[in-house]
Protein backbone atom coordinates (compact mmCIF):
# COMPACT_ATOMS: atom_id res chain seq x y z
CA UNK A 1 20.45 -69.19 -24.13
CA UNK A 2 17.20 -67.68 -22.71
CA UNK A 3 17.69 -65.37 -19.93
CA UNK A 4 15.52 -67.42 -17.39
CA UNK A 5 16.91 -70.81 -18.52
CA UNK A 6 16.61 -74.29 -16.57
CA UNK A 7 19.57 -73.69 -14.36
CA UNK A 8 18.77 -69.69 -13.78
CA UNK A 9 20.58 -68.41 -10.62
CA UNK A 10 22.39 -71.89 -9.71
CA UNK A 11 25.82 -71.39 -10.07
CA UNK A 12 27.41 -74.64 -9.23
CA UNK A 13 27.19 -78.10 -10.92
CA UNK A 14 25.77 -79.32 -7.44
CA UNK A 15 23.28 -76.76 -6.58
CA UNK A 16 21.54 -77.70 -10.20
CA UNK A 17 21.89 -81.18 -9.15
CA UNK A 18 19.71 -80.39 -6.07
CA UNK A 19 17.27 -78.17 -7.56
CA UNK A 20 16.38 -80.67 -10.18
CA UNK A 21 16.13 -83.42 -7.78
CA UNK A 22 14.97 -82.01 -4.81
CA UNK A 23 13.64 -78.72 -5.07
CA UNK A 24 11.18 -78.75 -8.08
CA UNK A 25 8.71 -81.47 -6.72
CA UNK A 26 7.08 -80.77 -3.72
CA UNK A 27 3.99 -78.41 -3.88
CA UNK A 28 3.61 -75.32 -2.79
CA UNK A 29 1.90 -73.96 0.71
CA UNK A 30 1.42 -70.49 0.65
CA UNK A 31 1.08 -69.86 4.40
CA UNK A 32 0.96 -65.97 4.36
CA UNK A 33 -0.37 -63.92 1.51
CA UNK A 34 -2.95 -61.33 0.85
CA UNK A 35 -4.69 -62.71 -1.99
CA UNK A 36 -7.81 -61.23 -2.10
CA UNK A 37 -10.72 -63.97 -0.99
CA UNK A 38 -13.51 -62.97 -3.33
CA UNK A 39 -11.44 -63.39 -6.39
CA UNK A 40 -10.43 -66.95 -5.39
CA UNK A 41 -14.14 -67.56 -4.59
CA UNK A 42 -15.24 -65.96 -7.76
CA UNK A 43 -12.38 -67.72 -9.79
CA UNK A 44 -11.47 -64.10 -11.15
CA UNK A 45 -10.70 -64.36 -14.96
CA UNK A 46 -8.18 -61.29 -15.95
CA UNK A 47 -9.10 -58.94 -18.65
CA UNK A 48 -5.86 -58.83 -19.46
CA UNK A 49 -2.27 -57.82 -18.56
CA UNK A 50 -2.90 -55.20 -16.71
CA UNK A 51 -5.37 -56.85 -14.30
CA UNK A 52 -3.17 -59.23 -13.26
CA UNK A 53 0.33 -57.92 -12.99
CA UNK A 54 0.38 -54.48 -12.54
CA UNK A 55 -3.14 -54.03 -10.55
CA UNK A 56 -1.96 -52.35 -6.83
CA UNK A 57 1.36 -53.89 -7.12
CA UNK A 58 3.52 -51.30 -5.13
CA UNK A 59 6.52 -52.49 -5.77
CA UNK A 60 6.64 -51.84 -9.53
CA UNK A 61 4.63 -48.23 -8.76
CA UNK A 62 8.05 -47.11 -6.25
CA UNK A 63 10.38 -48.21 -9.38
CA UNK A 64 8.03 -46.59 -11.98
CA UNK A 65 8.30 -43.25 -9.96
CA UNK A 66 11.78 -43.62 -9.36
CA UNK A 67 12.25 -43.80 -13.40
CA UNK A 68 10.44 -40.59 -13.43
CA UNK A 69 7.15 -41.75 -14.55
CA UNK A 70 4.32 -39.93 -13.78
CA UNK A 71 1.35 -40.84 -10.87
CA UNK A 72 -1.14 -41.20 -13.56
CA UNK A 73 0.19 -44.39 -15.31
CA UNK A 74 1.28 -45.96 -11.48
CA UNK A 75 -2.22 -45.29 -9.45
CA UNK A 76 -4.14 -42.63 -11.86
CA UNK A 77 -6.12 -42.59 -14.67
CA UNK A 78 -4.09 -43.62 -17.31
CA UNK A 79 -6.10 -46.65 -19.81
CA UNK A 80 -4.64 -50.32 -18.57
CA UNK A 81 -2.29 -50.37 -21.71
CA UNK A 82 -0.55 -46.95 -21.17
CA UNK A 83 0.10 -48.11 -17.79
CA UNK A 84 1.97 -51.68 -18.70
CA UNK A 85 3.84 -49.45 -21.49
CA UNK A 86 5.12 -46.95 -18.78
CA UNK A 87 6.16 -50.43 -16.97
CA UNK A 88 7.69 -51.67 -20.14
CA UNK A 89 9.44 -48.81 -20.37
CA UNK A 90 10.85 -49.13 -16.93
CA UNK A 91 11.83 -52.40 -16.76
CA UNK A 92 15.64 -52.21 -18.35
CA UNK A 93 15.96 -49.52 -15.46
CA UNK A 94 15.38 -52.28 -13.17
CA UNK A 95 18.61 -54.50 -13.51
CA UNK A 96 20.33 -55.79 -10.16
CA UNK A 97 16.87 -55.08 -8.45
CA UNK A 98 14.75 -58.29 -8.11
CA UNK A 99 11.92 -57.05 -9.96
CA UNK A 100 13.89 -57.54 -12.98
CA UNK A 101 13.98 -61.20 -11.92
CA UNK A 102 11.02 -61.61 -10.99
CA UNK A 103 9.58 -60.09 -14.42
CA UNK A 104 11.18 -62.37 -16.14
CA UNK A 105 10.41 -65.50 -14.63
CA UNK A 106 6.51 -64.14 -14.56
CA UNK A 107 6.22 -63.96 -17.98
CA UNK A 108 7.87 -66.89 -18.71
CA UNK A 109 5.89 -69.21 -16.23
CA UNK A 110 2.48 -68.10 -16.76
CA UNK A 111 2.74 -67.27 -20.24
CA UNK A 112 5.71 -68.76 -22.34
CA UNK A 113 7.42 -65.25 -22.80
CA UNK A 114 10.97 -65.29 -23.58
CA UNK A 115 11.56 -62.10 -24.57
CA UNK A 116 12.98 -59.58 -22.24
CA UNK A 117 10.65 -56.59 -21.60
CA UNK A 118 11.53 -53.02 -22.59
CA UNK A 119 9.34 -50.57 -24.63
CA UNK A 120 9.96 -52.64 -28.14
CA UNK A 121 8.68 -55.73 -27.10
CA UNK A 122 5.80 -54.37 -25.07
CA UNK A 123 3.31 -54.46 -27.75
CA UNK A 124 4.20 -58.11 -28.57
CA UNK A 125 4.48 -59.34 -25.02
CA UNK A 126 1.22 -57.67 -24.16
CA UNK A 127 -0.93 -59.37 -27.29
CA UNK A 128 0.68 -62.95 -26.25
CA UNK A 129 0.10 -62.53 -22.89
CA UNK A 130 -3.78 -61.15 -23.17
CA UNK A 131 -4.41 -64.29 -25.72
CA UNK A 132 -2.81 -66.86 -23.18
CA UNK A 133 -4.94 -64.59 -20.73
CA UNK A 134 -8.24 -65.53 -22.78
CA UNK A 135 -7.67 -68.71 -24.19
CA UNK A 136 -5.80 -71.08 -21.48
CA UNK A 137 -7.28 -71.79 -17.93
CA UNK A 138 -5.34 -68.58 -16.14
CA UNK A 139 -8.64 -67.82 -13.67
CA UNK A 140 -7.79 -67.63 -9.77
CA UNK A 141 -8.55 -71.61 -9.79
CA UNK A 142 -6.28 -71.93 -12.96
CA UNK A 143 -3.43 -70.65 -11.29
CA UNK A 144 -3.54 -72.31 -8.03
CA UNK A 145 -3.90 -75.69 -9.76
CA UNK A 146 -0.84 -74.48 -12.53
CA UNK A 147 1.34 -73.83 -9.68
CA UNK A 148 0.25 -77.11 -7.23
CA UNK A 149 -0.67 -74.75 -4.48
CA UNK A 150 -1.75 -77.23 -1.53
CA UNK A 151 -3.08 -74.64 0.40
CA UNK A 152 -3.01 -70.72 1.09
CA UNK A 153 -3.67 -68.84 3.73
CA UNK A 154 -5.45 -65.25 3.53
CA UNK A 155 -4.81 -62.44 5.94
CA UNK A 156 -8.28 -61.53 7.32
CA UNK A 157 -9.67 -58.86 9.93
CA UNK A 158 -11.42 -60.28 12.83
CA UNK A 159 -14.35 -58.55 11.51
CA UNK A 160 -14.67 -60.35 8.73
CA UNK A 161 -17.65 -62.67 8.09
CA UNK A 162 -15.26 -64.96 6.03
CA UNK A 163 -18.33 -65.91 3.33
CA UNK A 164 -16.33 -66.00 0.45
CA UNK A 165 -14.14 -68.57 2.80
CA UNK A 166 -17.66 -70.95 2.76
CA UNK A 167 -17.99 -70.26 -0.69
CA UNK A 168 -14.61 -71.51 -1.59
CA UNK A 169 -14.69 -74.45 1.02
CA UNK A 170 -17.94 -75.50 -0.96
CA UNK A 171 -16.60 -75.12 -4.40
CA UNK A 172 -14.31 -78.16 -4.24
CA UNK A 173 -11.33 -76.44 -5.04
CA UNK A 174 -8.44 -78.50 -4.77
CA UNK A 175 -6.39 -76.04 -3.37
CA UNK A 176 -7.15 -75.77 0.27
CA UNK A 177 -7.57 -71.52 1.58
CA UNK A 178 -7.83 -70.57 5.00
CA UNK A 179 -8.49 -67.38 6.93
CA UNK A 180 -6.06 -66.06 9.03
CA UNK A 181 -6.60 -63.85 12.17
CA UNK A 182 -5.57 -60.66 11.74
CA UNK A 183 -6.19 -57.95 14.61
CA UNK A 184 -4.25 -55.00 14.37
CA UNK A 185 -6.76 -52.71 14.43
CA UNK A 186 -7.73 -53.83 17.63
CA UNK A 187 -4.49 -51.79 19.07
CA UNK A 188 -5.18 -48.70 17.87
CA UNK A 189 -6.44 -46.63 20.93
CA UNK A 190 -4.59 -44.40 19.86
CA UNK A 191 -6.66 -42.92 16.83
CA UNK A 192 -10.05 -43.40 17.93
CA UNK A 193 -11.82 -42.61 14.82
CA UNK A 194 -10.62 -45.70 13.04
CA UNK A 195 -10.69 -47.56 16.44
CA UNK A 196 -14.10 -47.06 17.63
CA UNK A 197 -15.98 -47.91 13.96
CA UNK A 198 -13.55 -50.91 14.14
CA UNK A 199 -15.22 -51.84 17.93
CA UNK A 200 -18.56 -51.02 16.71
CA UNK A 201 -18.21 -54.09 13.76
CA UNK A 202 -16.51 -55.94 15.76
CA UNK A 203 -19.88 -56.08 18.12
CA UNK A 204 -21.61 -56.44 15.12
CA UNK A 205 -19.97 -59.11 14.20
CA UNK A 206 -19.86 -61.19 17.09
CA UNK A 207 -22.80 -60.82 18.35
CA UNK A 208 -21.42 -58.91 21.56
CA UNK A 209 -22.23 -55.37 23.08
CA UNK A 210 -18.94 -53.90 23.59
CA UNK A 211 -19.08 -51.88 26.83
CA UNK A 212 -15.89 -52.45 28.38
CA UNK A 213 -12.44 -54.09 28.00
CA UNK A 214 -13.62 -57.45 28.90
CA UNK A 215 -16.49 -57.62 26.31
CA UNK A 216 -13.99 -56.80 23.91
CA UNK A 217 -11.87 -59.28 24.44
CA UNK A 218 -14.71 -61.32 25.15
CA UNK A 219 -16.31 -60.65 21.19
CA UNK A 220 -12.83 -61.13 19.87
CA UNK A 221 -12.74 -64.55 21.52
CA UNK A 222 -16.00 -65.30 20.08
CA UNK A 223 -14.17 -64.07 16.33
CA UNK A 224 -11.55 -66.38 16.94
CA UNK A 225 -13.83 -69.52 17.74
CA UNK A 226 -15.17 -68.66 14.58
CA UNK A 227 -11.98 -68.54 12.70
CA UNK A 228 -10.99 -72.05 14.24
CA UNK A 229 -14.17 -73.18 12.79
CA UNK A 230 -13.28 -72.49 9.66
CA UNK A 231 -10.00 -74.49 9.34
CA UNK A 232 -7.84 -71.07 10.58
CA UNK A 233 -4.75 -71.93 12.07
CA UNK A 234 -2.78 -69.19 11.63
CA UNK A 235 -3.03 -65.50 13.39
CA UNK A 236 -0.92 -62.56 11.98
CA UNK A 237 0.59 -58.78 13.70
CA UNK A 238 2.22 -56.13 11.10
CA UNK A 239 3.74 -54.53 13.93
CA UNK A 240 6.32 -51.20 14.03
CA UNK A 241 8.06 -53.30 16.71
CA UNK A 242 7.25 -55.93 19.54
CA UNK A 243 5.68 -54.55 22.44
CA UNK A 244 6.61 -56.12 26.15
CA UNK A 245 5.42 -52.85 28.52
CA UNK A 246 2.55 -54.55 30.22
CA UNK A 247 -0.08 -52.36 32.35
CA UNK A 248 -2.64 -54.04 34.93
CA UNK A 249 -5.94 -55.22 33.67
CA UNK A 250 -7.57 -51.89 35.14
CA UNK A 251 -5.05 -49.54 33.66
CA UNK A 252 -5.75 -51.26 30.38
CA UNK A 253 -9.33 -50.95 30.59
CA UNK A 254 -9.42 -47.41 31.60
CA UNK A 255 -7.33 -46.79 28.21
CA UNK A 256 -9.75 -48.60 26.98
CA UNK A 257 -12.52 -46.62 28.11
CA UNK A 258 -10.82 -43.22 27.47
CA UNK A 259 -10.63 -44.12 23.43
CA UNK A 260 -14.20 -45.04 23.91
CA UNK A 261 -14.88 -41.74 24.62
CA UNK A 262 -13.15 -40.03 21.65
CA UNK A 263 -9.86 -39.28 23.57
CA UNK A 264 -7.07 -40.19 21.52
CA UNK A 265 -4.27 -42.30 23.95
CA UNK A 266 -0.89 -41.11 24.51
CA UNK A 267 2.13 -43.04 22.51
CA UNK A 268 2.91 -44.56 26.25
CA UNK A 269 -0.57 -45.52 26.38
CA UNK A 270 -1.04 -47.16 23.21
CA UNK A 271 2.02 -48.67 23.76
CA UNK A 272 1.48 -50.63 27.53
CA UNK A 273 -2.09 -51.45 25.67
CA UNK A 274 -0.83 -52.84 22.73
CA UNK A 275 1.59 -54.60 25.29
CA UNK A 276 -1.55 -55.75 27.35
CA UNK A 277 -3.62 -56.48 23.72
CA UNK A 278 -0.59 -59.00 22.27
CA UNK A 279 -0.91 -61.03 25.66
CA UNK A 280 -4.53 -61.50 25.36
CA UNK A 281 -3.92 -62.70 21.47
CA UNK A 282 -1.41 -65.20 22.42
CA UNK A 283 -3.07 -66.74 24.79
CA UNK A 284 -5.80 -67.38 22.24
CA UNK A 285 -3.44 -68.84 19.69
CA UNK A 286 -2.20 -71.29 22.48
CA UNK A 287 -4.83 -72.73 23.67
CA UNK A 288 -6.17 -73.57 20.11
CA UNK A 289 -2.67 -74.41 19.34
CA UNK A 290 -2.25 -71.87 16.60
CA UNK A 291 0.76 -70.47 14.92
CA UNK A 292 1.28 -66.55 15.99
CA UNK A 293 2.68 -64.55 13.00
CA UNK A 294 4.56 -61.57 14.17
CA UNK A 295 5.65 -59.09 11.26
CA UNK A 296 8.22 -56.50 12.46
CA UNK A 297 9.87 -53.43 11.52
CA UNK A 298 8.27 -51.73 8.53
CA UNK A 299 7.69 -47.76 8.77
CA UNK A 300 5.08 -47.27 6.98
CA UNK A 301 2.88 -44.29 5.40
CA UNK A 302 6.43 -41.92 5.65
CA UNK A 303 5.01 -39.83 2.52
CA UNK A 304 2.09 -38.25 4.73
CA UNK A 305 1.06 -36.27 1.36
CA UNK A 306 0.38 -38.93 -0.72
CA UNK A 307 -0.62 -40.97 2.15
CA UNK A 308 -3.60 -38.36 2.54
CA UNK A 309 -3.94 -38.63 -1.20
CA UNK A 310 -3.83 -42.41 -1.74
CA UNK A 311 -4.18 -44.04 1.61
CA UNK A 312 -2.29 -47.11 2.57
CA UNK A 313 -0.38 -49.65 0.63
CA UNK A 314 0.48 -47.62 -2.22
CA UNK A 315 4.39 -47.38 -2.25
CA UNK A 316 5.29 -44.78 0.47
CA UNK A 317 6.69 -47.44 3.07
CA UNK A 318 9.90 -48.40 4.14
CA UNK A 319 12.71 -50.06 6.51
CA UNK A 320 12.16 -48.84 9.77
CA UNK A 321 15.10 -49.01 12.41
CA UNK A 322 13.38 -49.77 16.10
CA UNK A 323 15.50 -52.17 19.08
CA UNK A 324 13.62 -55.06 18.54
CA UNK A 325 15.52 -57.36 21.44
CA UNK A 326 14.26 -56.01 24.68
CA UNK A 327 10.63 -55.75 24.30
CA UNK A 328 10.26 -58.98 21.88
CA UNK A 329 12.01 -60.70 24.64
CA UNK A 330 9.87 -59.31 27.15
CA UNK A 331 7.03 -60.37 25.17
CA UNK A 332 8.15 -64.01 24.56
CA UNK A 333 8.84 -64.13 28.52
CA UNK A 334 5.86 -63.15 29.93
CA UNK A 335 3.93 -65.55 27.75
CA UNK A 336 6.17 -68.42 28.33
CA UNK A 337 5.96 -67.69 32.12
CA UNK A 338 2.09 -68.38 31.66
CA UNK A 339 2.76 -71.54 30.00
CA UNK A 340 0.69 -69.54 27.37
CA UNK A 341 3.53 -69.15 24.81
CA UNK A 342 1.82 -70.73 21.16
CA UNK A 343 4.26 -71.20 18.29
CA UNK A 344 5.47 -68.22 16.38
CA UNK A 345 7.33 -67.09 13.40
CA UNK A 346 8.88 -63.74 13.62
CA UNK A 347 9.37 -61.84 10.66
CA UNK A 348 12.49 -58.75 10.48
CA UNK A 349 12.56 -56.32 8.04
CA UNK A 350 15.63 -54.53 8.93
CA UNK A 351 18.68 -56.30 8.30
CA UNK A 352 20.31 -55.20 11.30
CA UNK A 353 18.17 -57.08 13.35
CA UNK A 354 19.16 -60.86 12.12
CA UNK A 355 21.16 -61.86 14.72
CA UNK A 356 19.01 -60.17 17.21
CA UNK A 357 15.93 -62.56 15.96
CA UNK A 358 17.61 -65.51 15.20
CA UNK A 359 19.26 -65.73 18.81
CA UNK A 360 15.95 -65.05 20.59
CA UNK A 361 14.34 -67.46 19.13
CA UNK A 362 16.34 -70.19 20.86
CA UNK A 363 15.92 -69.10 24.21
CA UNK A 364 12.20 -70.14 24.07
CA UNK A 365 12.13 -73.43 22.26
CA UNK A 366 10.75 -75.99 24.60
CA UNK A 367 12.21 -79.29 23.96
CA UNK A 368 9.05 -80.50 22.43
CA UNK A 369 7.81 -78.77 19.24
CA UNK A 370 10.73 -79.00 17.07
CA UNK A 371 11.27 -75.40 16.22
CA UNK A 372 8.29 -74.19 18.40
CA UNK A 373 9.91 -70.60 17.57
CA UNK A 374 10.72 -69.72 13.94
CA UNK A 375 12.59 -67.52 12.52
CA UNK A 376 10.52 -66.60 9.17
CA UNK A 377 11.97 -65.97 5.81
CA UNK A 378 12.84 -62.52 4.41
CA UNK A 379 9.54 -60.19 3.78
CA UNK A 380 9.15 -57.05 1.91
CA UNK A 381 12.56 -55.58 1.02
CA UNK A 382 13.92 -58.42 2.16
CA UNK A 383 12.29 -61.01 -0.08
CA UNK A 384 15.08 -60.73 -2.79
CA UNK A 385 18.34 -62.94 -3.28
CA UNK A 386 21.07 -61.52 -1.23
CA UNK A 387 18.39 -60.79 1.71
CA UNK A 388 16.89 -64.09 1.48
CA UNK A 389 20.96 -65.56 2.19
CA UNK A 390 21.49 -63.31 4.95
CA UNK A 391 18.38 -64.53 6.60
CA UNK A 392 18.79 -67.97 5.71
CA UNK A 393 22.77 -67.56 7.06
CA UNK A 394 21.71 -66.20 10.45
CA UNK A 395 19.23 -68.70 11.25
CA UNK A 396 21.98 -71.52 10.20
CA UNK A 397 24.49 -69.91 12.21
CA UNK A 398 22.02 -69.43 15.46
CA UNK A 399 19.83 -72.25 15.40
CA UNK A 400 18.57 -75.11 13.20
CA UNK A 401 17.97 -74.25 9.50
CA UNK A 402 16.67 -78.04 8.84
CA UNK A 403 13.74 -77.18 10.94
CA UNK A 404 12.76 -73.65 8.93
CA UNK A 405 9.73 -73.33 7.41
CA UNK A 406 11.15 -71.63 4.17
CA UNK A 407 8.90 -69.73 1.71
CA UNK A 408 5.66 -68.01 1.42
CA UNK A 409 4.34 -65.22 -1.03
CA UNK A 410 3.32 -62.16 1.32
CA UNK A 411 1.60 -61.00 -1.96
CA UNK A 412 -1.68 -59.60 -3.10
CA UNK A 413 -1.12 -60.79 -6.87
CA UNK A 414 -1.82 -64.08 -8.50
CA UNK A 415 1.31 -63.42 -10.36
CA UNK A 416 3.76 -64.33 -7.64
CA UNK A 417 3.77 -68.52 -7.17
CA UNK A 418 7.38 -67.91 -9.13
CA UNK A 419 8.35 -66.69 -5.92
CA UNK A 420 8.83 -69.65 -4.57
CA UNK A 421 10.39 -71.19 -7.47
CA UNK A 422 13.17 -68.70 -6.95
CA UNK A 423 13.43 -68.94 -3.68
CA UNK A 424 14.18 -72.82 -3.95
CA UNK A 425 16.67 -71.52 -6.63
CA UNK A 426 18.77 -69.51 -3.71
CA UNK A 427 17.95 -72.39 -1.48
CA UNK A 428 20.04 -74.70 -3.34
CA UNK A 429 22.67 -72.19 -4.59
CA UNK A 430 23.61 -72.01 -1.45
CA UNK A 431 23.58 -75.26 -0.07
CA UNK A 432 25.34 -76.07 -3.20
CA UNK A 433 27.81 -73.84 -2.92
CA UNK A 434 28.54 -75.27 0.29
CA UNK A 435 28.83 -78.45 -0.95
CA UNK A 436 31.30 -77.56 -3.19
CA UNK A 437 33.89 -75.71 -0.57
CA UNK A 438 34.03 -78.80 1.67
CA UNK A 439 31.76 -77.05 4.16
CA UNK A 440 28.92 -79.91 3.75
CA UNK A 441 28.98 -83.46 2.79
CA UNK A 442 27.95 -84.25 -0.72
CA UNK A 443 25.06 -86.61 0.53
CA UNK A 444 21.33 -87.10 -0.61
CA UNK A 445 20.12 -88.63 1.95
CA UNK A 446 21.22 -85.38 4.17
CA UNK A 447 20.71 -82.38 1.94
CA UNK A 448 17.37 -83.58 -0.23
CA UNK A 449 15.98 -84.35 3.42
CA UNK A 450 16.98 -80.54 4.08
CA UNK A 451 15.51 -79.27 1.29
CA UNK A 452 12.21 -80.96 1.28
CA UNK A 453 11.47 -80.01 4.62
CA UNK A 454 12.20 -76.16 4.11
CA UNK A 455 10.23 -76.19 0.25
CA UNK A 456 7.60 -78.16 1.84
CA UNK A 457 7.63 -80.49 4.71
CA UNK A 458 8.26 -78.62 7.20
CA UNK A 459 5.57 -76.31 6.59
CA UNK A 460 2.64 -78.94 6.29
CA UNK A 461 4.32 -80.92 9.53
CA UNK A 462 4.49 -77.80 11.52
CA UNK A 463 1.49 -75.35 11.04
CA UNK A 464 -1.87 -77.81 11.87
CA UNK A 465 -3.75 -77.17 9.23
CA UNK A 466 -6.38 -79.82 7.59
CA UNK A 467 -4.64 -80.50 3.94
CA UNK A 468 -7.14 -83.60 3.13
């Protein structure tokens, strides 16, 4: 038997059962991932391999280094072939980590490869892959049609004049792609030379001279109309941790003004404006009745040599241990107080934090939008088997698991829609499972429900967007 075979990671006669039947049908809405816009408008054909599975993945660059391979065949100069054979040659290192999963299912979903990948069957799996790569319909468009992606959702600086968006609303793509609002830099007062070139293009952008607080906020308004306009629903935060220290409109602007000027804000003072910025962007999500995104509790850029060397998103980030409760809670209050409180999906990255999450997203569900606060599926480190359970065991424990909004790829590669084929794999393991102890009836007409909703349904039901 093949190593990824039709029952791969379903370990009870039931759980296959519901995979087959329930789990393998409905499409696929990617509703967070970082897929880069100009290939998809483009319809990006891959060279080869290298192009499209090893091109800025991090993840395999952290495992290549930790196998003792050298920079130049993870981020360097090495030729596109040296580099896959350095990952070939990594791979058997990888077993019990998910990329060893994930590696396999890859190559056998986009390209018929059975073979498991080590330095011998490198040069084979690399010719078969770069012919399937040239002869078979494996551009952006390809892909998204292979894998019935219904829609997908970019992450997207307010900045941005979202063309290649037009140009892919205009090609008749089936596959529906929106922009979603993404304003972080907008927080960062405290580093003025990224902030103020960020301000600058943001008046640029909008149409807006930026003098004070209020014009900013005022221009990013503007960006967000625009967004709306262009079938976003969706805004996004990769935050350290929630911020709930609010300042007064005038100590806000003065901060403001100071980072204007060149001076660089205190960690208090970025903090109670970030605190003060987060308000402003949720009122905008609620009264366009967007979904809020909030990403917590990745450290990132700890490796402050290669940081300077490499910049960001290029394997040097990690867990990062914050309290999460009081100031998320603080946040959540002070919108709902406003009656300004959109619907959100909070993502954890550290572990610890579960139950912390998955209880404080109760305490602001309003008894109209069924699960008007969500607690989002396992990101990052996270997105892997036994973190995707603990997640998914939390939020079943806490709150209503029939009403999550399951799986998305958080991914800059065209290579992950397999993703969510595995996560529907773990999905049904362990409802199966379940089954199986007593701990759940043994009825379709409750668990395929279930299941459809968190693959699918719940998703599309829940998030607003236009999927005609």
């Amino acid at each position: 038997m093949s190593f990824i075979h039709e029952n791969f990671l379903l370990t009870t006669k039931t759980a296959q059962r519901l995979y087959h039947e329930h789990a393998v049908e409905p499409p696929i809405l990617d509703y967070h991932c970082h897929l880069p816009p100009k290939d998809v408008a483009e319809n990006r054909r891959f060279a080869n391999l290298f192009e499209i599975w090893l091109e800025g993945d991090h993840y395999k660059w952290r495992a290549m280094r930790a196998n003792g391979i050298e920079e130049r065949y993870c981020t360097g100069d090495a030729a596109p072939y040296e580099k896959f054979l350095a990952w070939a040659r990594t791979v058997p290192a990888t077993l019990r980590n998910p990329l060893y999963h994930w590696t396999h299912l890859e190559l056998k979903r986009y390209f018929g490869i059975d073979h498991l990948l080590d330095e011998a069957s490198a040069p084979a799996v690399w010719d078969r892959a770069n012919a399937v790569l040239s002869d078979h319909e494996l551009t952006a468009h390809g892909i998204l049609g292979k894998f019935r992606v219904k829609a997908v959702c970019t992450t997207d600086d307010p900045t941005d004049d979202l063309r290649y968006h037009k140009a892919i609303a205009a090609s008749g793509l089936a596959t529906k792609v929106f922009p979603t609002f993404r304003p972080d830099k907008a927080l960062n007062v405290h580093a003025p030379e990224i902030f103020n070139p960020w301000v600058d293009a943001l008046a640029a952008a909008s149409n807006t001279h930026i003098a004070t607080l209020n014009d900013c906020v005022g221009a990013l308004r503007k960006r967000h109309d625009y967004f709306h306009e262009m079938g976003g629903r969706l805004s996004d935060h990769g935050l350290c941790h929630a911020y709930g220290d609010f300042p007064s409109d005038r100590e806000a602007g003065a901060i403001f003004g100071r980072a204007r000027s060149g001076h660089a804000a205190t960690p208090e003072e970025h903090r109670r404006f970030a605190s003060y910025m987060m308000l402003v962007f949720g009122r905008l999500d609620a009264e366009k009745g967007w979904t809020k995104q909030l990403h917590l509790g990745a450290r990132r850029n700890n490796n402050t040599r290669r940081f300077r060397q490499m910049g960001p998103d290029t394997g040097w980030d990690s867990i990062g241990d914050w309290p999460q409760a009081d100031a998320l809670g603080n946040y959540l209050d002070a919108l709902d107080q406003e009656n300004a409180l959109p619907k959100i999906v909070v993502y954890n990255l550290n572990p610890a934090d579960n139950y912390v999450l998955a209880t404080m997203i109760g305490n602001f569900q309003d008894g109209v939008t069924a699960g008007k606060i969500q607690f989002g599926s396992g990101w990052w480190f996270l997105d892997q088997k036994e973190a995707m359970q603990w997640q998914m065991n939390a939020l079943s424990n806490c709150g209503l698991f029939s009403r999550f909004l399951g799986m998305l790829t958080d991914s800059r590669s065209f290579m992950s829609y397999p993703r969510h084929e595995y996560f529907r794999r773990v999905l049904c393991d362990l409802i199966g499972r379940d089954v199986e102890h007593g701990e759940l009836p043994d009825r379709d007409d409750l668990l395929g429900p279930l299941i459809h909703g968190i693959c699918y349904g719940n998703a599309k039901n829940f998030l607003g967007l236009n999927l005609e």
